[in-house]
N, C-alpha and C. Protein backbone atom coordinates (compact mmCIF):
# COMPACT_ATOMS: atom_id res chain seq x y z
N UNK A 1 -85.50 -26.76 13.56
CA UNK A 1 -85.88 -27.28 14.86
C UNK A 1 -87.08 -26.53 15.41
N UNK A 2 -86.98 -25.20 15.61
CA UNK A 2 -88.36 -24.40 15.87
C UNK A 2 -89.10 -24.62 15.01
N UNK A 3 -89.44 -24.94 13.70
CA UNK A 3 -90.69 -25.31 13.11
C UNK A 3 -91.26 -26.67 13.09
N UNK A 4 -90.38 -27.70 13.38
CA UNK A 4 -90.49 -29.17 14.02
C UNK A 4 -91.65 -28.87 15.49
N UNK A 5 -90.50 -27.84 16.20
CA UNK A 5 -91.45 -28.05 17.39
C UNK A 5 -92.80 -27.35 17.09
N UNK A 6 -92.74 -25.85 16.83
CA UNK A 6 -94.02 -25.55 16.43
C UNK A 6 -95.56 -26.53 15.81
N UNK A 7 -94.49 -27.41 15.05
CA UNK A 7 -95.74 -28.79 14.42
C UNK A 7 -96.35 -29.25 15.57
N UNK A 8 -95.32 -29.70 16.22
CA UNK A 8 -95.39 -30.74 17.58
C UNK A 8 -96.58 -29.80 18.79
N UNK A 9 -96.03 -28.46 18.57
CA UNK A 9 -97.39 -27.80 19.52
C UNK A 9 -98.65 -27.69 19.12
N UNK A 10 -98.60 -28.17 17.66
CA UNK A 10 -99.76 -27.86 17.03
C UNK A 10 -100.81 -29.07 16.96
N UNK A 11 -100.14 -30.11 16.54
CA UNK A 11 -100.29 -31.48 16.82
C UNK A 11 -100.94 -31.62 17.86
N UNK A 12 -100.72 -30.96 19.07
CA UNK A 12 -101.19 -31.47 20.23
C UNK A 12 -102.80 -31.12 20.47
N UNK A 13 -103.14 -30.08 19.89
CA UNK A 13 -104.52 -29.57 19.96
C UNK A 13 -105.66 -30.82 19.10
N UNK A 14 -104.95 -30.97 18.33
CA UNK A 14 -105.66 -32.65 17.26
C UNK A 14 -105.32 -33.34 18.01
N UNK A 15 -104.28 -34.23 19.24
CA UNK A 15 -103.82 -35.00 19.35
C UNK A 15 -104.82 -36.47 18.93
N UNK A 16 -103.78 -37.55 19.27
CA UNK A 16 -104.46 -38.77 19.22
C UNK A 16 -104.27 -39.03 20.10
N UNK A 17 -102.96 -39.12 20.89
CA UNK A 17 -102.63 -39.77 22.34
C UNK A 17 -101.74 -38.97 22.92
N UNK A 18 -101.54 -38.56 24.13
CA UNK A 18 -101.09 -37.32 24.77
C UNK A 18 -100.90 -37.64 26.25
N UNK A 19 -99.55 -37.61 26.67
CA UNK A 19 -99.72 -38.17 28.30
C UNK A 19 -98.28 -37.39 28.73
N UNK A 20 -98.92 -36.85 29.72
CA UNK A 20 -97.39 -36.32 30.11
C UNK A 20 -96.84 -36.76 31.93
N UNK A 21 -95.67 -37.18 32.38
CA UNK A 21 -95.87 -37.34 33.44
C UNK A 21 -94.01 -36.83 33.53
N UNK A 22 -94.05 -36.90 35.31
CA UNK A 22 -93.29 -35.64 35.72
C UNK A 22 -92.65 -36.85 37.29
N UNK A 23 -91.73 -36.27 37.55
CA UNK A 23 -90.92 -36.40 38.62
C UNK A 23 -90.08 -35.27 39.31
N UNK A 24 -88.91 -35.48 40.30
CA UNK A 24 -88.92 -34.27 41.23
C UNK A 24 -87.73 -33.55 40.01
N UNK A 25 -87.58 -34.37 38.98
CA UNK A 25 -85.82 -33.61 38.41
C UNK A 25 -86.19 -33.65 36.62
N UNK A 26 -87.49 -34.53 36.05
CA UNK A 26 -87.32 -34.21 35.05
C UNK A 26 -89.33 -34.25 34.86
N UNK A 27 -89.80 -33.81 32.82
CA UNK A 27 -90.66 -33.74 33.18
C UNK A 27 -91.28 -34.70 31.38
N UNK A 28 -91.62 -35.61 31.09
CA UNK A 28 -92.00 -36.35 29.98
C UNK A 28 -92.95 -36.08 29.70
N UNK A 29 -93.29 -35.44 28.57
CA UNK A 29 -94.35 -35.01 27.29
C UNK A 29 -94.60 -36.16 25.89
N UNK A 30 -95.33 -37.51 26.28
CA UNK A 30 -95.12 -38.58 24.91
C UNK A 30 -96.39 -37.73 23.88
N UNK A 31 -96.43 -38.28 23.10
CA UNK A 31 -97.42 -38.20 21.96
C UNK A 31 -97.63 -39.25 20.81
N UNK A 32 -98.76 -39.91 20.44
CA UNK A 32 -98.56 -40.64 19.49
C UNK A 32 -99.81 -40.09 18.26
N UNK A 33 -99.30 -39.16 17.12
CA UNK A 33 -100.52 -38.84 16.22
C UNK A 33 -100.31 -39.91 15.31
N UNK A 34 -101.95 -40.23 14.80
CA UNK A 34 -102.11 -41.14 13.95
C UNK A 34 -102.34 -40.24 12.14
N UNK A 35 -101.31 -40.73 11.37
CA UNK A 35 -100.78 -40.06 9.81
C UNK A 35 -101.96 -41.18 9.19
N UNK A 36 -102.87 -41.71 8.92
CA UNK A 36 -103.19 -42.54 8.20
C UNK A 36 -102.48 -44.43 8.39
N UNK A 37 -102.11 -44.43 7.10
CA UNK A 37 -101.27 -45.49 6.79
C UNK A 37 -99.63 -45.47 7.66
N UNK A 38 -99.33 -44.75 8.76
CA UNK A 38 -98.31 -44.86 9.63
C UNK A 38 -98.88 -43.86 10.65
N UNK A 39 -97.54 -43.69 11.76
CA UNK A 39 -97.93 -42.82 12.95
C UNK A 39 -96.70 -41.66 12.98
N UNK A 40 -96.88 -40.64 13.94
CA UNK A 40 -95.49 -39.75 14.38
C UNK A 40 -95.23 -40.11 15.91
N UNK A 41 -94.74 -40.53 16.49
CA UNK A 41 -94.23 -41.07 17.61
C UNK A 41 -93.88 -39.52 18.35
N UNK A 42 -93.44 -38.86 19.42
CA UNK A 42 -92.72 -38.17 19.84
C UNK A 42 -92.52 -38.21 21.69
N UNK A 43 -91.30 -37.59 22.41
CA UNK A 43 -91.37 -36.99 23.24
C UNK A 43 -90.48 -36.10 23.56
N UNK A 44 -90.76 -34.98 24.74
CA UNK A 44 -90.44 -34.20 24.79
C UNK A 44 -90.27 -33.72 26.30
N UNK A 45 -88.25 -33.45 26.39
CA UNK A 45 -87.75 -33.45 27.76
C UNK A 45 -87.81 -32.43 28.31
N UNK A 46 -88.60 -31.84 29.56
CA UNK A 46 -88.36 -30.77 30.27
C UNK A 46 -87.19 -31.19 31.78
N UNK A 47 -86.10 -30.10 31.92
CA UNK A 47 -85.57 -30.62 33.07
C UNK A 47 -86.27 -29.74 34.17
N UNK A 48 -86.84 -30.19 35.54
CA UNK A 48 -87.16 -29.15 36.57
C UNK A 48 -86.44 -29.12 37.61
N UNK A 49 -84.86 -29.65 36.89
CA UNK A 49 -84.00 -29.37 38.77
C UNK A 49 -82.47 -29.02 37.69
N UNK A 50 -81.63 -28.36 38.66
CA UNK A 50 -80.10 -28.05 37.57
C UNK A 50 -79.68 -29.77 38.08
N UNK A 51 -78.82 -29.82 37.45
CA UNK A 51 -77.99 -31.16 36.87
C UNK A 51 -76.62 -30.76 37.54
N UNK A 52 -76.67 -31.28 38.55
CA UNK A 52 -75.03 -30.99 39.14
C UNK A 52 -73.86 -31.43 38.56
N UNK A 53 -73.99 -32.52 37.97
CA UNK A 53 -72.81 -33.96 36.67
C UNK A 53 -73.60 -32.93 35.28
N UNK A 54 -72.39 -32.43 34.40
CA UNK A 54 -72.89 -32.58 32.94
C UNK A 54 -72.40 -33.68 31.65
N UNK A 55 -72.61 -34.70 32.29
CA UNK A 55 -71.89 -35.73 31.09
C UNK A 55 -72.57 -35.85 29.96
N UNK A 56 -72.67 -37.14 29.43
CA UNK A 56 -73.15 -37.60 28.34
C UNK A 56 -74.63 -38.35 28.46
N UNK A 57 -75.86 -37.50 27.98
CA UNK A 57 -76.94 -37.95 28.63
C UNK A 57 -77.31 -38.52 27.12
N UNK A 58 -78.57 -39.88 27.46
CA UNK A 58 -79.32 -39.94 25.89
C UNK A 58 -81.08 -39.74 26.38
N UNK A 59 -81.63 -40.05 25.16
CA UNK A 59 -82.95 -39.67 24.80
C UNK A 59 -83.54 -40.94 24.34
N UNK A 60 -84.41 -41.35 24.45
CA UNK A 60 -84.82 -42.78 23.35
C UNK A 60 -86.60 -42.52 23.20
N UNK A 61 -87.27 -43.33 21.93
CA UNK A 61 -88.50 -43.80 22.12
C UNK A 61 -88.58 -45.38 21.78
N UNK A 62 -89.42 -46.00 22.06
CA UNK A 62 -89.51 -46.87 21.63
C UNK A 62 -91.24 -47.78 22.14
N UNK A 63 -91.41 -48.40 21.04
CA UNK A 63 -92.76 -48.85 20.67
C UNK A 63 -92.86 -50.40 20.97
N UNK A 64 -94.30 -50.39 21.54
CA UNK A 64 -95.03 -51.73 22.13
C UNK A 64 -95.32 -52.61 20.48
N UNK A 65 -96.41 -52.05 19.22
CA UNK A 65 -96.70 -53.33 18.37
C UNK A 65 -95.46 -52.50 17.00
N UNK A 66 -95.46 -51.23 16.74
CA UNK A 66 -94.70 -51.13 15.09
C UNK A 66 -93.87 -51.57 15.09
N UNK A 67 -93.19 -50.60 13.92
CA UNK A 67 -91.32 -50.64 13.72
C UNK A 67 -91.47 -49.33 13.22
N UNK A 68 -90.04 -48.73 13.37
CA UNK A 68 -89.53 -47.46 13.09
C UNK A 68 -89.52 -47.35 11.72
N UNK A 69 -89.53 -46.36 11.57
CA UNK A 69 -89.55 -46.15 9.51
C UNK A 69 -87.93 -45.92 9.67
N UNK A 70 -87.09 -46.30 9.68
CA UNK A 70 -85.60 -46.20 9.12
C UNK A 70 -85.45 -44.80 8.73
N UNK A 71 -84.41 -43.95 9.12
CA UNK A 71 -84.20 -42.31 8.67
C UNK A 71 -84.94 -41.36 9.21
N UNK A 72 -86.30 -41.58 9.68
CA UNK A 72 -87.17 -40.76 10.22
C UNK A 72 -86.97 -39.69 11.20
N UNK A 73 -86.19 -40.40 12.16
CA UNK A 73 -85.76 -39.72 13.88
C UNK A 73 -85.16 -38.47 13.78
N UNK A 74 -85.74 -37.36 14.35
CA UNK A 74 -85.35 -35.88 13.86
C UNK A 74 -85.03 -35.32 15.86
N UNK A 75 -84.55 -34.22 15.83
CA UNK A 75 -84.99 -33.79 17.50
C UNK A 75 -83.79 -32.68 17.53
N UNK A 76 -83.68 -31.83 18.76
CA UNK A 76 -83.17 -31.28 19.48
C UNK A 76 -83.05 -30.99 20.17
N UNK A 77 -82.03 -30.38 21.27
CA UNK A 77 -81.55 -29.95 22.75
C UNK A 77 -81.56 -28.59 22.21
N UNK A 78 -82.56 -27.73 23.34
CA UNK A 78 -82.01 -25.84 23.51
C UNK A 78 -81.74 -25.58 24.91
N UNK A 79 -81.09 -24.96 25.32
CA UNK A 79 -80.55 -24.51 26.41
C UNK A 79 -80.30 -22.78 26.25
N UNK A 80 -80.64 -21.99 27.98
CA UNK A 80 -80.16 -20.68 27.75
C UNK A 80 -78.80 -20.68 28.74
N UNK A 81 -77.92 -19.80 28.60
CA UNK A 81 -76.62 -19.30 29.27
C UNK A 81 -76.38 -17.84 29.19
N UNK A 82 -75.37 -17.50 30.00
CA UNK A 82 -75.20 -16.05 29.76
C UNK A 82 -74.53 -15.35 28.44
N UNK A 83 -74.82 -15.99 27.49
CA UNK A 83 -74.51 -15.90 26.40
C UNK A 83 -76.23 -15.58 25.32
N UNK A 84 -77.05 -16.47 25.92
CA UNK A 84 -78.27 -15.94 25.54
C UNK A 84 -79.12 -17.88 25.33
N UNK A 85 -79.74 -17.58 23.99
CA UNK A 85 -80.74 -19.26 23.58
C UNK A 85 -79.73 -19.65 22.97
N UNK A 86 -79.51 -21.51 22.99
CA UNK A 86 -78.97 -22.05 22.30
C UNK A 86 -79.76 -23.37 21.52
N UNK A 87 -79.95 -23.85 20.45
CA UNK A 87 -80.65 -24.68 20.01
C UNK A 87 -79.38 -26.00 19.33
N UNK A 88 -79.46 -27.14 19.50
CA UNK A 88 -78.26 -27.97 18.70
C UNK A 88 -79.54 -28.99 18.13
N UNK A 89 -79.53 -29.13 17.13
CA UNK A 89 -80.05 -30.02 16.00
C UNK A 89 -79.64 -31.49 16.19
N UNK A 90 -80.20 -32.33 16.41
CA UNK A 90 -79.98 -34.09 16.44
C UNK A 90 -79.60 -34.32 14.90
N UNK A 91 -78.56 -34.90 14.50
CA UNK A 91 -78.10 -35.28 13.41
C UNK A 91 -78.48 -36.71 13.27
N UNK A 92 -79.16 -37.27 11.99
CA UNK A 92 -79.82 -38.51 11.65
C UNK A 92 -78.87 -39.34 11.73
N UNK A 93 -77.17 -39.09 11.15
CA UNK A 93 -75.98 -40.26 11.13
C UNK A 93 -76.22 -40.54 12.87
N UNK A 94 -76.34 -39.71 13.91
CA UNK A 94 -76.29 -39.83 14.85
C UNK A 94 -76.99 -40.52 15.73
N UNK A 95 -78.12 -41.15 15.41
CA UNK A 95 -79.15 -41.66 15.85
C UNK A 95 -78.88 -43.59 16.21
N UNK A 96 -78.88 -43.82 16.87
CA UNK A 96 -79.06 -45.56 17.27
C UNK A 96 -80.20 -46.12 16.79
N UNK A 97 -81.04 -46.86 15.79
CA UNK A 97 -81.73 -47.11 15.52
C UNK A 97 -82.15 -48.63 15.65
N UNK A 98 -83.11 -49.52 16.39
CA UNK A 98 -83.55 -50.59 16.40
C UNK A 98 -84.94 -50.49 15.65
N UNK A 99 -85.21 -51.73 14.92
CA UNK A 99 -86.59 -51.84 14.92
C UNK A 99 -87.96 -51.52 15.34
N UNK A 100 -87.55 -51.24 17.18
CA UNK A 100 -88.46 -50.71 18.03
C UNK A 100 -88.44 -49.85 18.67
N UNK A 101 -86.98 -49.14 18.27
CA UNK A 101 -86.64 -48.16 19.42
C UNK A 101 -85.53 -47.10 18.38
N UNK A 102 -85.45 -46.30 19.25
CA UNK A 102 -84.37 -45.02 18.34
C UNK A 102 -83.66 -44.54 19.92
N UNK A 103 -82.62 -44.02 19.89
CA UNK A 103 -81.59 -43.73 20.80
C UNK A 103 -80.88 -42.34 20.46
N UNK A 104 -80.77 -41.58 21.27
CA UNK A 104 -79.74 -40.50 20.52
C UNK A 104 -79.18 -39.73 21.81
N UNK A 105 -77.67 -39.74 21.84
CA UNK A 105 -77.05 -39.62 22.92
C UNK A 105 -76.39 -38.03 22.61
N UNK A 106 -76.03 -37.26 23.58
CA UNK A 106 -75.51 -35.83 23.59
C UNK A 106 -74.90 -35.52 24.62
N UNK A 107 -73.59 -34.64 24.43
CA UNK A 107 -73.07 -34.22 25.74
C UNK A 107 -73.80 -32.85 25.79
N UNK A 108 -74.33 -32.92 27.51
CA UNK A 108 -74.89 -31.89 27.83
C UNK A 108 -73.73 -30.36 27.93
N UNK A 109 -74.11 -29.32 27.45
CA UNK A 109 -73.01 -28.61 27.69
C UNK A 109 -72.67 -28.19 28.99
N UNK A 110 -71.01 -27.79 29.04
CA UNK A 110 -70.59 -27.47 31.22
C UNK A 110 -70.60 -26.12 30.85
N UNK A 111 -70.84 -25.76 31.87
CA UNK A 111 -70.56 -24.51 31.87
C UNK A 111 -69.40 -23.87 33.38
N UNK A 112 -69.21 -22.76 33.14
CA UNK A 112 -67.98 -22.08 33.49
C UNK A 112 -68.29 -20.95 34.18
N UNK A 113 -68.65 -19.98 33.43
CA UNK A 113 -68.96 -18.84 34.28
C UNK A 113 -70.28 -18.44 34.93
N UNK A 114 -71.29 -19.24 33.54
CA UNK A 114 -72.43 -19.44 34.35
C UNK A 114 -73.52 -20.40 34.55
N UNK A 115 -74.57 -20.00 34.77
CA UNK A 115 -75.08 -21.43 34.90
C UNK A 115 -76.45 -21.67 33.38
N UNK A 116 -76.59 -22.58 33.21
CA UNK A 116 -77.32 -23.51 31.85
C UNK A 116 -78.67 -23.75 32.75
N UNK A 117 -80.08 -22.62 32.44
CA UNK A 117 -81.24 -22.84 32.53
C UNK A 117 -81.79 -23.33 30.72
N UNK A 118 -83.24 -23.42 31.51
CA UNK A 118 -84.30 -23.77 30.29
C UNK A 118 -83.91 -25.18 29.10
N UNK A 119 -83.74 -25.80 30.24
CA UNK A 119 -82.73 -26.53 29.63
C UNK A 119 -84.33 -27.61 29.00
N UNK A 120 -84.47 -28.32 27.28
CA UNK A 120 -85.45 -28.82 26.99
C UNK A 120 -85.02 -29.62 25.81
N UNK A 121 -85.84 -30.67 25.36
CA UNK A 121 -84.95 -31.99 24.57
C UNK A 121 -86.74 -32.29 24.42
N UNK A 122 -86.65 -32.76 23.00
CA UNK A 122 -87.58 -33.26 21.79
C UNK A 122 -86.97 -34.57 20.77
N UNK A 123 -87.47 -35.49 20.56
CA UNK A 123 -87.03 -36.50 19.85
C UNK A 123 -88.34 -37.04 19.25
N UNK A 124 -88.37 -37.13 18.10
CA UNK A 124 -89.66 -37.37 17.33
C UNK A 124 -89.17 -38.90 16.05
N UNK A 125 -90.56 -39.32 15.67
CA UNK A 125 -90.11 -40.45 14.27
C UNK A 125 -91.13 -41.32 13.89
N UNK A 126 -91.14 -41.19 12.47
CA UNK A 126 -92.55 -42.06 11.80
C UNK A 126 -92.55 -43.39 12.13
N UNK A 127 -93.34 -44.08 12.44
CA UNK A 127 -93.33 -46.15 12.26
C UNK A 127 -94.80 -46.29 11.56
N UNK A 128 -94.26 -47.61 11.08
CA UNK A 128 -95.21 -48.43 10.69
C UNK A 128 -96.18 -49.27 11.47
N UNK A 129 -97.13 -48.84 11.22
CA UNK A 129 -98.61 -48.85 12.17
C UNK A 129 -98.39 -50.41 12.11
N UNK A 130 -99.15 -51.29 12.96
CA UNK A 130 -98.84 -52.69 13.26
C UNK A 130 -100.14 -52.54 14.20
N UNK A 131 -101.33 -53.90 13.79
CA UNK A 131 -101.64 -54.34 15.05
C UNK A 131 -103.33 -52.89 15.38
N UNK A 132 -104.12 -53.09 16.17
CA UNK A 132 -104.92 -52.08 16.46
C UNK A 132 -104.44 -50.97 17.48
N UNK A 133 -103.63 -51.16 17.91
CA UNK A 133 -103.25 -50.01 19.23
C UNK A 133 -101.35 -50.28 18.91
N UNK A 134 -101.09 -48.99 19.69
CA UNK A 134 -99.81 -49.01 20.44
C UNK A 134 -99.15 -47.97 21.10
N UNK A 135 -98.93 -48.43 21.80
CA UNK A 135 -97.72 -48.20 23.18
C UNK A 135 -96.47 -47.09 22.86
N UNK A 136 -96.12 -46.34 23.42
CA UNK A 136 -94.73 -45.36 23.70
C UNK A 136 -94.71 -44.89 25.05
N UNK A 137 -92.94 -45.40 24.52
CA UNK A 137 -91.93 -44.69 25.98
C UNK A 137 -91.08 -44.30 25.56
N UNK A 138 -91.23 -42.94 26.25
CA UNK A 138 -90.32 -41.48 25.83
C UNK A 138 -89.35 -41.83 26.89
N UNK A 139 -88.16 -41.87 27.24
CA UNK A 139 -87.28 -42.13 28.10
C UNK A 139 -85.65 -41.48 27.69
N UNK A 140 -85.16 -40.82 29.31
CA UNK A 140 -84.27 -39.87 29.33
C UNK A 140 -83.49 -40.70 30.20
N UNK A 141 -81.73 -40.82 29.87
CA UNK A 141 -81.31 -41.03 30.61
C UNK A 141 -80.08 -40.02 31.24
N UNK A 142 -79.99 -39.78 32.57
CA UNK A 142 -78.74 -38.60 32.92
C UNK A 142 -77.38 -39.55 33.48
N UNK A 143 -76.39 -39.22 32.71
CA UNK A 143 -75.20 -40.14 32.99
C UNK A 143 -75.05 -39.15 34.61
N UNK A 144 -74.61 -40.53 35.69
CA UNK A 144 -73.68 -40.42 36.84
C UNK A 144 -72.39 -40.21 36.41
N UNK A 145 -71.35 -39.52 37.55
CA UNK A 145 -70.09 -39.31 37.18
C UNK A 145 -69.28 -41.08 36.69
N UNK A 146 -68.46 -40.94 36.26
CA UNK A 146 -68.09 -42.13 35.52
C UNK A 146 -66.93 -42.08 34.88
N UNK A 147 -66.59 -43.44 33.93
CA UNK A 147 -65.64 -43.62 33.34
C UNK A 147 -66.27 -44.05 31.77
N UNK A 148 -66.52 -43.79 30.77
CA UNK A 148 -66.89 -44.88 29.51
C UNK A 148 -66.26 -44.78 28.60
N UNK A 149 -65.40 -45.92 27.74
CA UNK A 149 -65.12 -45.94 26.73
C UNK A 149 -65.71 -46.30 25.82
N UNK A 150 -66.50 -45.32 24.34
CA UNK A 150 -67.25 -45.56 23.28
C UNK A 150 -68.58 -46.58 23.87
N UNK A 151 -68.96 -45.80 24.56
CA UNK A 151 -70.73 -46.45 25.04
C UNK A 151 -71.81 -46.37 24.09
N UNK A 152 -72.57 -47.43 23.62
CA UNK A 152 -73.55 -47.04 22.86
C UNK A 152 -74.87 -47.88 23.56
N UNK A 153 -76.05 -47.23 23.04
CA UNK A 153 -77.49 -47.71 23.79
C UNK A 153 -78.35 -48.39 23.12
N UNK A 154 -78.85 -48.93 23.57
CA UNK A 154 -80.13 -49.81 22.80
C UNK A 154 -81.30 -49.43 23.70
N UNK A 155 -82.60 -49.60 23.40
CA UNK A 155 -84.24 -49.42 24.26
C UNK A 155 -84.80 -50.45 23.98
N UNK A 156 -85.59 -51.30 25.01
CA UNK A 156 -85.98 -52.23 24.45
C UNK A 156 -87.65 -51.61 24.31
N UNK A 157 -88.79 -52.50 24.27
CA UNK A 157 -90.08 -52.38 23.81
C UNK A 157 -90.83 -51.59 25.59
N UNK A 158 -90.24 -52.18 26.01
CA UNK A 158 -90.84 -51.72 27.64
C UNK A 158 -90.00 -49.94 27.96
N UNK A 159 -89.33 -49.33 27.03
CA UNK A 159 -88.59 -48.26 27.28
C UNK A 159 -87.15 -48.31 28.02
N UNK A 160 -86.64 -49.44 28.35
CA UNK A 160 -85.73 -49.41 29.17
C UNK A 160 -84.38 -49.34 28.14
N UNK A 161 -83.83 -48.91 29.06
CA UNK A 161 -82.35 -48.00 28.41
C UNK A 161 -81.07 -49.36 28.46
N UNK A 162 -80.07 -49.59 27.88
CA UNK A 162 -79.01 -50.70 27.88
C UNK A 162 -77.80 -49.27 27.74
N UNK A 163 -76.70 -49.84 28.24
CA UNK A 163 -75.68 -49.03 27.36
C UNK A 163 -74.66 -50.25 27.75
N UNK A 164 -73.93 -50.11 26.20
CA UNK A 164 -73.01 -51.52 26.35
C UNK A 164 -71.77 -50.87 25.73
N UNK A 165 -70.95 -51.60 25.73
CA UNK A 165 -69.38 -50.73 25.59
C UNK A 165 -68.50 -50.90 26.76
N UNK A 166 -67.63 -50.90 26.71
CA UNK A 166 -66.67 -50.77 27.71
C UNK A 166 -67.19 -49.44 28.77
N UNK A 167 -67.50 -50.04 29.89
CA UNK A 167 -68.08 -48.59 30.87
C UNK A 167 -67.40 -49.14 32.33
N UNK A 168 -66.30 -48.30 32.91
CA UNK A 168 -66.34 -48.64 34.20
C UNK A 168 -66.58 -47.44 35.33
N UNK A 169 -68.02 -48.22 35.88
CA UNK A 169 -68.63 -47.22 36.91
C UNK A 169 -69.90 -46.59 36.31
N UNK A 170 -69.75 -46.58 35.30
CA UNK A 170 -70.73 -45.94 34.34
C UNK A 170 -72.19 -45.91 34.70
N UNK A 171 -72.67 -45.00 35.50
CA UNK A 171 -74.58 -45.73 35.44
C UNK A 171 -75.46 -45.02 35.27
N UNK A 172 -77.08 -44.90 34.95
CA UNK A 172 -77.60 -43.71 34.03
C UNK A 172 -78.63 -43.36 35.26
N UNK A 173 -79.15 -42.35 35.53
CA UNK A 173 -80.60 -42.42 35.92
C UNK A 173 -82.03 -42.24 35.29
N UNK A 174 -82.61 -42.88 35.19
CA UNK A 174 -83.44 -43.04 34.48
C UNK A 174 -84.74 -42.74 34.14
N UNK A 175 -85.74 -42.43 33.51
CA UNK A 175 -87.32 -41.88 33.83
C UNK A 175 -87.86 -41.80 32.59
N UNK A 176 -88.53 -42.51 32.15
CA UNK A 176 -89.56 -42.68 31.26
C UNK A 176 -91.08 -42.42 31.45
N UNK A 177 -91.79 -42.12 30.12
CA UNK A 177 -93.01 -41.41 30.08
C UNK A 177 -93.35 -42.40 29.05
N UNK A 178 -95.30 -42.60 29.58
CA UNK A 178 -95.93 -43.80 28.79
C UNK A 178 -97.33 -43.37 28.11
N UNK A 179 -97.42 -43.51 26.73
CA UNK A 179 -98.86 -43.25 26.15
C UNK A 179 -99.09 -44.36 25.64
N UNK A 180 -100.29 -44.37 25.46
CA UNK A 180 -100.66 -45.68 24.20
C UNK A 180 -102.56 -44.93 23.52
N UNK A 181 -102.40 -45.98 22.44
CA UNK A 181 -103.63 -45.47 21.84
C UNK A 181 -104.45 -46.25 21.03
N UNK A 182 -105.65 -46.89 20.65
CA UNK A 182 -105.97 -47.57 19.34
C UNK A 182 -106.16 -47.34 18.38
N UNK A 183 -105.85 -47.82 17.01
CA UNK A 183 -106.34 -46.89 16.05
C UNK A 183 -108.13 -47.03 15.58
């Protein structure tokens, strides 16, 4: 995961497309580098307020002209506690995958005795170039307190988040980050 991100900081000095935008509680870092014959899609979650609810939050990207390369979607959540850094690895079985979009959901950890700073989330993935330009939305969603049984998400092309499943009460808040680029 630290040498993923390390790429990703490195990447950025070459970038191709680079846009970051921010609100009062979270903060979106997209990127789209161009590989040749495909692209690397990414974004990257800063939180700038504590999270009073720690439920089950997800992550998504998803693209205006490609498609996802199937298997690609890599990422992770680090968090510090009074315990010290913690890093958890995004597992590929784990990933929601559409054509245009990738999804990957995590329970944020609670804590007890103390409190969960530095809290930061990365989700990256190759597609197949399509078309002269395209579009990404990096998009975070923070579950409200709730009820859900086995919820799963879809993104459509505009970044917007679905979660379908049996959910009662269930609702996300939402904030997406937008780049685009030509090749």
């Amino acid at each position: 995961a630290e040498s993923t991100y390390q790429e990703y900081l490195h990447s950025l000095m070459s970038r191709d497309a680079s846009k970051t935008h921010e609100n009062a509680w979270m903060r979106i870092h997209t990127t789209i580098i161009d590989k040749g014959n495909y692209a690397q899609v990414s974004a990257a979650f800063t939180w700038l307020s504590d999270l009073v609810w720690r439920g089950t939050d997800v992550v998504g990207l998803s693209i205006t002209q490609g498609t996802f390369m199937g298997g690609t979607g890599s990422g992770f959540h680090s968090y510090k506690d009074y315990q010290g850094s913690h890093t958890v690895n995004f597992l590929l079985k784990d990933f929601s995958e559409q054509g245009h979009g990738i999804t990957y959901k995590f329970p944020l950890v609670s804590y007890v005795d103390s409190k969960v700073t530095n809290e930061f989330s990365f989700i990256q993935a190759s597609i197949h170039k399509e078309g002269q330009s395209e579009g990404l939305n990096g998009t975070y969603g923070h579950q409200r307190l709730s009820v859900a049984l086995v919820p799963d998400f879809s993104i459509d092309r505009s970044g917007f988040l679905s979660c379908v499943g049996l959910n009662v009460g269930m609702t996300y808040d939402q904030y997406s980050g937008y780049v685009d680029t030509a090749w």
